[in-house]
N, C-alpha and C. Protein backbone atom coordinates (compact mmCIF):
# COMPACT_ATOMS: atom_id res chain seq x y z
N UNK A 1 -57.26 8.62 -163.84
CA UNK A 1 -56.25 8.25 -162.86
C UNK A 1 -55.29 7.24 -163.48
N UNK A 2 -53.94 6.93 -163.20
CA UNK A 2 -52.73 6.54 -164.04
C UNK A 2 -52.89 5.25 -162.87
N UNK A 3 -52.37 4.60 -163.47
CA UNK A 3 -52.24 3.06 -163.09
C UNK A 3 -51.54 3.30 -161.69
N UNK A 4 -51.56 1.76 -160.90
CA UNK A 4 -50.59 2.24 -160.06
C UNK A 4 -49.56 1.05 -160.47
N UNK A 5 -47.97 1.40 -160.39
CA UNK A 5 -46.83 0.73 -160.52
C UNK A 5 -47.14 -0.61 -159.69
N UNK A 6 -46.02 -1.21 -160.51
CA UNK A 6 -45.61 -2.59 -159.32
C UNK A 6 -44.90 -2.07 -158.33
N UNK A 7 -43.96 -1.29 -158.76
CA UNK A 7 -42.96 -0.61 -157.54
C UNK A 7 -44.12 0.18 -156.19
N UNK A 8 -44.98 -0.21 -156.44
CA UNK A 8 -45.92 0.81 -155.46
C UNK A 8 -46.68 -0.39 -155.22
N UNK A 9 -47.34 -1.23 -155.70
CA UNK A 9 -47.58 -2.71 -155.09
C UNK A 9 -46.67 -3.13 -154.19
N UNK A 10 -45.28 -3.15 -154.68
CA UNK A 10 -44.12 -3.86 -153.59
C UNK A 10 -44.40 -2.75 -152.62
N UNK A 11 -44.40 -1.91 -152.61
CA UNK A 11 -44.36 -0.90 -151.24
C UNK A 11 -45.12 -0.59 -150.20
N UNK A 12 -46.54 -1.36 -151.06
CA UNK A 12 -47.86 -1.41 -150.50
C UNK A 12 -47.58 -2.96 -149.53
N UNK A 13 -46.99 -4.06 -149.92
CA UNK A 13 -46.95 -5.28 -149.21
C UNK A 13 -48.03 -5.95 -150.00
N UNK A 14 -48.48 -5.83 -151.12
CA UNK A 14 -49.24 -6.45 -152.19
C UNK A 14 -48.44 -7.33 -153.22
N UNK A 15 -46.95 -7.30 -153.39
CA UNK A 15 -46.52 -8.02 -154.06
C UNK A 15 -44.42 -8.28 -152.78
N UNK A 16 -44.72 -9.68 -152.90
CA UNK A 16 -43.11 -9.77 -152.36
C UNK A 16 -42.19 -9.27 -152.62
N UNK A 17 -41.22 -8.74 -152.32
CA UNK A 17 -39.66 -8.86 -152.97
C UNK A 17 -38.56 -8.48 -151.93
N UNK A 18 -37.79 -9.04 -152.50
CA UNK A 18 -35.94 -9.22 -151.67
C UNK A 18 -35.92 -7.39 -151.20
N UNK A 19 -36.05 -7.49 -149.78
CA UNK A 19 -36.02 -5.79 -149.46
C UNK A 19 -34.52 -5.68 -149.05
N UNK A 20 -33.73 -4.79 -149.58
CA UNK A 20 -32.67 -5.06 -148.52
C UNK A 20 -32.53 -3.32 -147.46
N UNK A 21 -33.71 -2.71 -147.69
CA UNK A 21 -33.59 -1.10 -147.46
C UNK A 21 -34.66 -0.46 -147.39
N UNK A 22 -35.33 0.14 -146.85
CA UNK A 22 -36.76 1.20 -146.55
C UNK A 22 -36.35 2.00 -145.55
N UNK A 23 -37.18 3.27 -146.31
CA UNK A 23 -36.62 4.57 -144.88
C UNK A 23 -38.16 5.51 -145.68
N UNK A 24 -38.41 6.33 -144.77
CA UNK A 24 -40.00 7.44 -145.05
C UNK A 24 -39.71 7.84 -146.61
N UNK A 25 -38.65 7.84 -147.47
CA UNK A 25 -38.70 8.22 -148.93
C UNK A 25 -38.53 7.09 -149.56
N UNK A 26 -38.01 5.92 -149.63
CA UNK A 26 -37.55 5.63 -150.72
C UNK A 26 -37.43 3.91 -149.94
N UNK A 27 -37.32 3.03 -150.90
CA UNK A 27 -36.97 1.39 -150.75
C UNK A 27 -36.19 0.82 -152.03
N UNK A 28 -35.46 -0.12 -151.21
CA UNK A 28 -34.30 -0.67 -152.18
C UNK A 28 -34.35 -2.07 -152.17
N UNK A 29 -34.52 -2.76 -153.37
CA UNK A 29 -35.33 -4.78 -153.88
C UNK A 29 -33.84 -4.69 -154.80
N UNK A 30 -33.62 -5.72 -154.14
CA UNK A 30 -32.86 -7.11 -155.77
C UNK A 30 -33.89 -6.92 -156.91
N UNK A 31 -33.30 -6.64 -158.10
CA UNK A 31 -33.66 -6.67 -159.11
C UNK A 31 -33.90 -8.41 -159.49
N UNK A 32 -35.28 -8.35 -159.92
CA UNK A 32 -35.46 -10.10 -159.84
C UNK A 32 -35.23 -10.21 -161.43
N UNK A 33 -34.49 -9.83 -162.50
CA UNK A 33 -33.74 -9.90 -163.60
C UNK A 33 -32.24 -9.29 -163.37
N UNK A 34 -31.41 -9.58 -162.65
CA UNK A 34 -30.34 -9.00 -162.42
C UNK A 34 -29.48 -9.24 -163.80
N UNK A 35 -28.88 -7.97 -164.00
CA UNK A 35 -27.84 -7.97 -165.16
C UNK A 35 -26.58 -7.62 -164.72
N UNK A 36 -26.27 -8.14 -163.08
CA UNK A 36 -25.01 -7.79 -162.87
C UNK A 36 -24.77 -8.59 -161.61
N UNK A 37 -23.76 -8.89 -161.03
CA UNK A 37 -24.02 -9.98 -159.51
C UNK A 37 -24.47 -9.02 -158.20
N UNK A 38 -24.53 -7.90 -158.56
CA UNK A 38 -25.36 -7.04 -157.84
C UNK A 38 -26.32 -6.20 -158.30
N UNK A 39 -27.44 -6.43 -158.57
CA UNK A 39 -28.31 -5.49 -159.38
C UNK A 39 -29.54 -5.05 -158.48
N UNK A 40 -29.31 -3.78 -158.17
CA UNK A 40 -30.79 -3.16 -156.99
C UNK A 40 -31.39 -2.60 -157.43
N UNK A 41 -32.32 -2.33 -157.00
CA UNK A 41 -33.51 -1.17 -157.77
C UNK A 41 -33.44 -0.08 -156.24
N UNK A 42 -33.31 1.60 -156.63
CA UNK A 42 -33.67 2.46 -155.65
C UNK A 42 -34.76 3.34 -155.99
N UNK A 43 -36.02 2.89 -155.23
CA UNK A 43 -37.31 3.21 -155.74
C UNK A 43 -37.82 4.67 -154.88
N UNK A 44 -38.08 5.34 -154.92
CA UNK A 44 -38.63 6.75 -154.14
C UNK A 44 -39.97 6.38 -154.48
N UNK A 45 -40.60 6.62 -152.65
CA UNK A 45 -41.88 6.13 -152.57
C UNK A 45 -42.77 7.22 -153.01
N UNK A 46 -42.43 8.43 -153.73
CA UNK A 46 -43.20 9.28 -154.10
C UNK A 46 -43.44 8.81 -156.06
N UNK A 47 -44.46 8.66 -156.18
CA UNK A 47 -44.50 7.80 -157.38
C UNK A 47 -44.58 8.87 -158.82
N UNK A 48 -42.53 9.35 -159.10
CA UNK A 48 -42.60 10.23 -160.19
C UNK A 48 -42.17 9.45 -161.37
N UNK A 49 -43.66 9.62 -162.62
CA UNK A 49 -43.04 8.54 -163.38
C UNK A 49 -41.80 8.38 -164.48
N UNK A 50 -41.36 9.54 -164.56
CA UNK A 50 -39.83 9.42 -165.35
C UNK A 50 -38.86 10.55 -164.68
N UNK A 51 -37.69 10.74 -164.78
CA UNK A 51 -36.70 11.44 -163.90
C UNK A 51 -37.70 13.06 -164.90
N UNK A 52 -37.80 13.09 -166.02
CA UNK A 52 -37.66 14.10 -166.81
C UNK A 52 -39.55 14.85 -165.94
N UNK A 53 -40.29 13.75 -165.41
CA UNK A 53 -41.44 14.64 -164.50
C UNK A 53 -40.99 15.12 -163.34
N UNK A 54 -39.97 14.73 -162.73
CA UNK A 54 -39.47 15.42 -161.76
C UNK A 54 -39.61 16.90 -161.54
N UNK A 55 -39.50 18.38 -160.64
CA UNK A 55 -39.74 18.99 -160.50
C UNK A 55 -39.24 20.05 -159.18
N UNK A 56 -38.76 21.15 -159.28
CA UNK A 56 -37.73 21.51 -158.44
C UNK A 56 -38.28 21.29 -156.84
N UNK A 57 -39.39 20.74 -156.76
CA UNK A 57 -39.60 20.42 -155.39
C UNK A 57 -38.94 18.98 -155.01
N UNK A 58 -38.59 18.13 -155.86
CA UNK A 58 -38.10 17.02 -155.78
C UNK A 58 -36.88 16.97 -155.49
N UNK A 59 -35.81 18.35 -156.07
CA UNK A 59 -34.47 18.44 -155.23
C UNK A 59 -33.94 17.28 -154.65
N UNK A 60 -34.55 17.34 -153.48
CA UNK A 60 -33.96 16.95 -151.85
C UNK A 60 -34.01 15.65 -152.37
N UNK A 61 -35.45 15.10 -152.43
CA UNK A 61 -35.45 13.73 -152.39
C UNK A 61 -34.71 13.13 -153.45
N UNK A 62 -34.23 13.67 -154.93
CA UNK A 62 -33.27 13.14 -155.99
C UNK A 62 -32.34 13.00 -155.35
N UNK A 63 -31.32 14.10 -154.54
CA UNK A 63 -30.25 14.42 -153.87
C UNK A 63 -29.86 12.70 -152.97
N UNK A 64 -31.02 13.08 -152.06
CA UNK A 64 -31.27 11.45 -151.14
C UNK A 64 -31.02 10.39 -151.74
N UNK A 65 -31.36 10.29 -152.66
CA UNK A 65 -31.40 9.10 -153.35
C UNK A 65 -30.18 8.49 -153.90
N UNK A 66 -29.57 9.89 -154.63
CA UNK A 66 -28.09 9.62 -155.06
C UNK A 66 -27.08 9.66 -153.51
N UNK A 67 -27.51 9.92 -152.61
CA UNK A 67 -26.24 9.54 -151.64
C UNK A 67 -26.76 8.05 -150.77
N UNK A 68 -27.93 7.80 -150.64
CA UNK A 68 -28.29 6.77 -150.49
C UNK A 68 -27.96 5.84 -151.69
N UNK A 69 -28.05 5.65 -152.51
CA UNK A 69 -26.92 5.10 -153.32
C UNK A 69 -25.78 4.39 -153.21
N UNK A 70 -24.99 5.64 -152.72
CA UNK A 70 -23.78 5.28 -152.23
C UNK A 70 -23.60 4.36 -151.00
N UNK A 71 -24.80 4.84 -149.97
CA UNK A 71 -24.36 4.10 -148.86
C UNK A 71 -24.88 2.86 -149.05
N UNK A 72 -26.07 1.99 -150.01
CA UNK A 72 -26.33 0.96 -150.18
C UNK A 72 -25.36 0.30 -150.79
N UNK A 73 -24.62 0.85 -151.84
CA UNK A 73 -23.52 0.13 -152.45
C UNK A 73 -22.38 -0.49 -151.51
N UNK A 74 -21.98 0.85 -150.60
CA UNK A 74 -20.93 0.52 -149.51
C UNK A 74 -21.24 -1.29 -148.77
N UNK A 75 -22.51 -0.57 -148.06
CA UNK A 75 -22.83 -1.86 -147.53
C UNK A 75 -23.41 -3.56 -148.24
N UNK A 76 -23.21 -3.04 -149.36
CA UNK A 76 -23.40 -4.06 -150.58
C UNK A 76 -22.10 -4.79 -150.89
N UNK A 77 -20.87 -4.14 -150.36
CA UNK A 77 -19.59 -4.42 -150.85
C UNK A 77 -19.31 -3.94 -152.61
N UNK A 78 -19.99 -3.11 -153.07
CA UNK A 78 -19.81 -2.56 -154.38
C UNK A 78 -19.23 -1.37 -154.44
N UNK A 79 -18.60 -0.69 -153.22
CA UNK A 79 -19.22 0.98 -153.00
C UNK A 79 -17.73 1.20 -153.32
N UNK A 80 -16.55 0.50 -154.09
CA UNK A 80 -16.06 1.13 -154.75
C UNK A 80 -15.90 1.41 -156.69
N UNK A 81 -16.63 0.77 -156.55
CA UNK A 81 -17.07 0.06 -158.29
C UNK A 81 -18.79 0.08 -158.74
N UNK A 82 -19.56 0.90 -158.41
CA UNK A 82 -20.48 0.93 -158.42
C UNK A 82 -21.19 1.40 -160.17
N UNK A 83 -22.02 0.99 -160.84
CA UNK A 83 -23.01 1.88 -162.02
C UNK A 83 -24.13 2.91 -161.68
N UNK A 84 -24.52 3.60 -161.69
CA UNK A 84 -26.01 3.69 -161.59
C UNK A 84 -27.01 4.26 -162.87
N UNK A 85 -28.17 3.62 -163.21
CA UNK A 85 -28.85 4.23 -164.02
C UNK A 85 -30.28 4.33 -164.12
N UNK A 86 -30.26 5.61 -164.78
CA UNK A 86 -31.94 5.76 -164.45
C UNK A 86 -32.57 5.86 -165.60
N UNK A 87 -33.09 5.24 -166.55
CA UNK A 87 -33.59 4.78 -167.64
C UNK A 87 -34.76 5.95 -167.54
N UNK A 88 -34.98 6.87 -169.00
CA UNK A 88 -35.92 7.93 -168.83
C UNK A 88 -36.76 7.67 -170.02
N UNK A 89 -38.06 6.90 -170.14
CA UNK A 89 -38.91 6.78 -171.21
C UNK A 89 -38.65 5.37 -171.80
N UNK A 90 -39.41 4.70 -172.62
CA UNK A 90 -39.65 3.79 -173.15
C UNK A 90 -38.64 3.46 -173.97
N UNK A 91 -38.35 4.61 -174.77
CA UNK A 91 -36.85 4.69 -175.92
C UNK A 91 -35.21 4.28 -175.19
N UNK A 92 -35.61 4.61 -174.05
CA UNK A 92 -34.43 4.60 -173.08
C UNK A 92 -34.23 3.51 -172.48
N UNK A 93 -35.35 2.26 -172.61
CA UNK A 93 -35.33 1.11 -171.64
C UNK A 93 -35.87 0.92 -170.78
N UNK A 94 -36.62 2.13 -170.23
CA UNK A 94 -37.81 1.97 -169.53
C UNK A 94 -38.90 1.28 -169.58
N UNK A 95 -39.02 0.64 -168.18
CA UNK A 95 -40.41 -0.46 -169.16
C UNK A 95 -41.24 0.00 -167.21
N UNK A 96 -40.77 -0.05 -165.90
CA UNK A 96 -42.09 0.56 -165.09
C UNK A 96 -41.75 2.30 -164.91
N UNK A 97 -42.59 3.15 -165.32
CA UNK A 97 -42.86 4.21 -165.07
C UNK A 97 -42.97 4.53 -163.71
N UNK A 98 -42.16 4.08 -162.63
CA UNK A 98 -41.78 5.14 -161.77
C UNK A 98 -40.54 5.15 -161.27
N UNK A 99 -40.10 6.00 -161.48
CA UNK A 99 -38.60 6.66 -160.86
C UNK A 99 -38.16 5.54 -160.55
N UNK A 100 -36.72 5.03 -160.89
CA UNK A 100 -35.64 4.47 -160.06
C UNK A 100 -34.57 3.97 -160.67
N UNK A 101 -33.90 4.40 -159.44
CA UNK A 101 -31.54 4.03 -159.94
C UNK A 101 -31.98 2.49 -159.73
N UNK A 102 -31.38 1.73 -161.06
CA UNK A 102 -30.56 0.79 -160.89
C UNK A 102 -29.06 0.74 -159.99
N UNK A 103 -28.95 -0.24 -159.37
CA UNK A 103 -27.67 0.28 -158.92
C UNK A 103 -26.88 -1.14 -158.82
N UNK A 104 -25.81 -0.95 -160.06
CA UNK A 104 -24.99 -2.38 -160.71
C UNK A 104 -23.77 -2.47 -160.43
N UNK A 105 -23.29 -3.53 -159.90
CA UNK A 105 -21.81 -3.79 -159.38
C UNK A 105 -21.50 -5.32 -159.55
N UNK A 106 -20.29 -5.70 -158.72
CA UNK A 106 -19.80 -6.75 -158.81
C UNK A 106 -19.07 -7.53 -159.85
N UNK A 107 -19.11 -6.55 -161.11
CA UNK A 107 -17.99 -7.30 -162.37
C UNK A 107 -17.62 -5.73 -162.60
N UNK A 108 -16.21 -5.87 -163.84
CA UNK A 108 -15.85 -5.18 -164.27
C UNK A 108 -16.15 -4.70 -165.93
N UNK A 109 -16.68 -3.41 -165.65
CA UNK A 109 -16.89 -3.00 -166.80
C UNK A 109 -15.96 -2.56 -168.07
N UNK A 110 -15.27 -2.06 -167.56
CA UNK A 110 -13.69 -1.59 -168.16
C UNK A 110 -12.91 -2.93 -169.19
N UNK A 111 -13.09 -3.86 -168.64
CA UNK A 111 -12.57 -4.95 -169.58
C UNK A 111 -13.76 -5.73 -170.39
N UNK A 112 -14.59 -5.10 -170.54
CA UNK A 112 -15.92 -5.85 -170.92
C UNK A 112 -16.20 -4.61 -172.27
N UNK A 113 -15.43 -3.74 -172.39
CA UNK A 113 -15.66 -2.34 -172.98
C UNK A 113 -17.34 -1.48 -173.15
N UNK A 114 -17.41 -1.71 -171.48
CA UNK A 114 -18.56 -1.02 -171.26
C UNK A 114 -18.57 0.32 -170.55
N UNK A 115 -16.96 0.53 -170.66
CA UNK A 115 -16.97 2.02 -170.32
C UNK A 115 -17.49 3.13 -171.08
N UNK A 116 -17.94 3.97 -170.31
CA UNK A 116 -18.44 5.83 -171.02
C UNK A 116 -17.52 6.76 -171.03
């Protein structure tokens, strides 16, 4: 049996954190290392541990996630300047193995030459 995440501790009410969002799929915490003046974590309470285990039954709930996204940003005041990223494996920056958008706002990337 595979460990269980912190992101699944926080969800359990076993560990605190800044909630600003929960609905039957998915919960959204302040990133408590923020690398941006808005930095969230969007966690799907189904515990898949990299985007790449995902699986065409997951569809819907990826789908969810990316428009929930949007509407957390909106109401974040980011939702016209928003990042999002989903770090896939260890090589990638991944450090907890289960699923989730960062979701980064509040400075500008474009003059920082952090555009893609």
């Amino acid at each position: 049996m595979s460990e269980v995440s912190i992101f699944t501790r926080i969800m359990d009410g076993e560990i605190p954190s800044d909630k600003i969002y929960e609905d039957e799929d998915c919960i959204c915490i302040r990133d408590i290392a923020p690398k941006a003046p808005v930095h969230l974590l969007l966690i799907p309470r189904k515990p898949i541990p990299r985007l790449v285990d995902a699986s065409a039954e997951d569809q819907a709930l990826l789908g969810r996630l990316m428009l929930k996204a949007g509407d957390i940003a909106r109401e974040q005041g980011i939702g016209d300047a928003f990042r999002l990223i989903v770090n896939n494996g260890a090589e990638a920056g991944q450090t907890v193995f289960h699923l989730h958008l960062h979701i980064l706002g509040g400075k500008t990337y474009t003059e920082q030459g952090l555009g893609f």
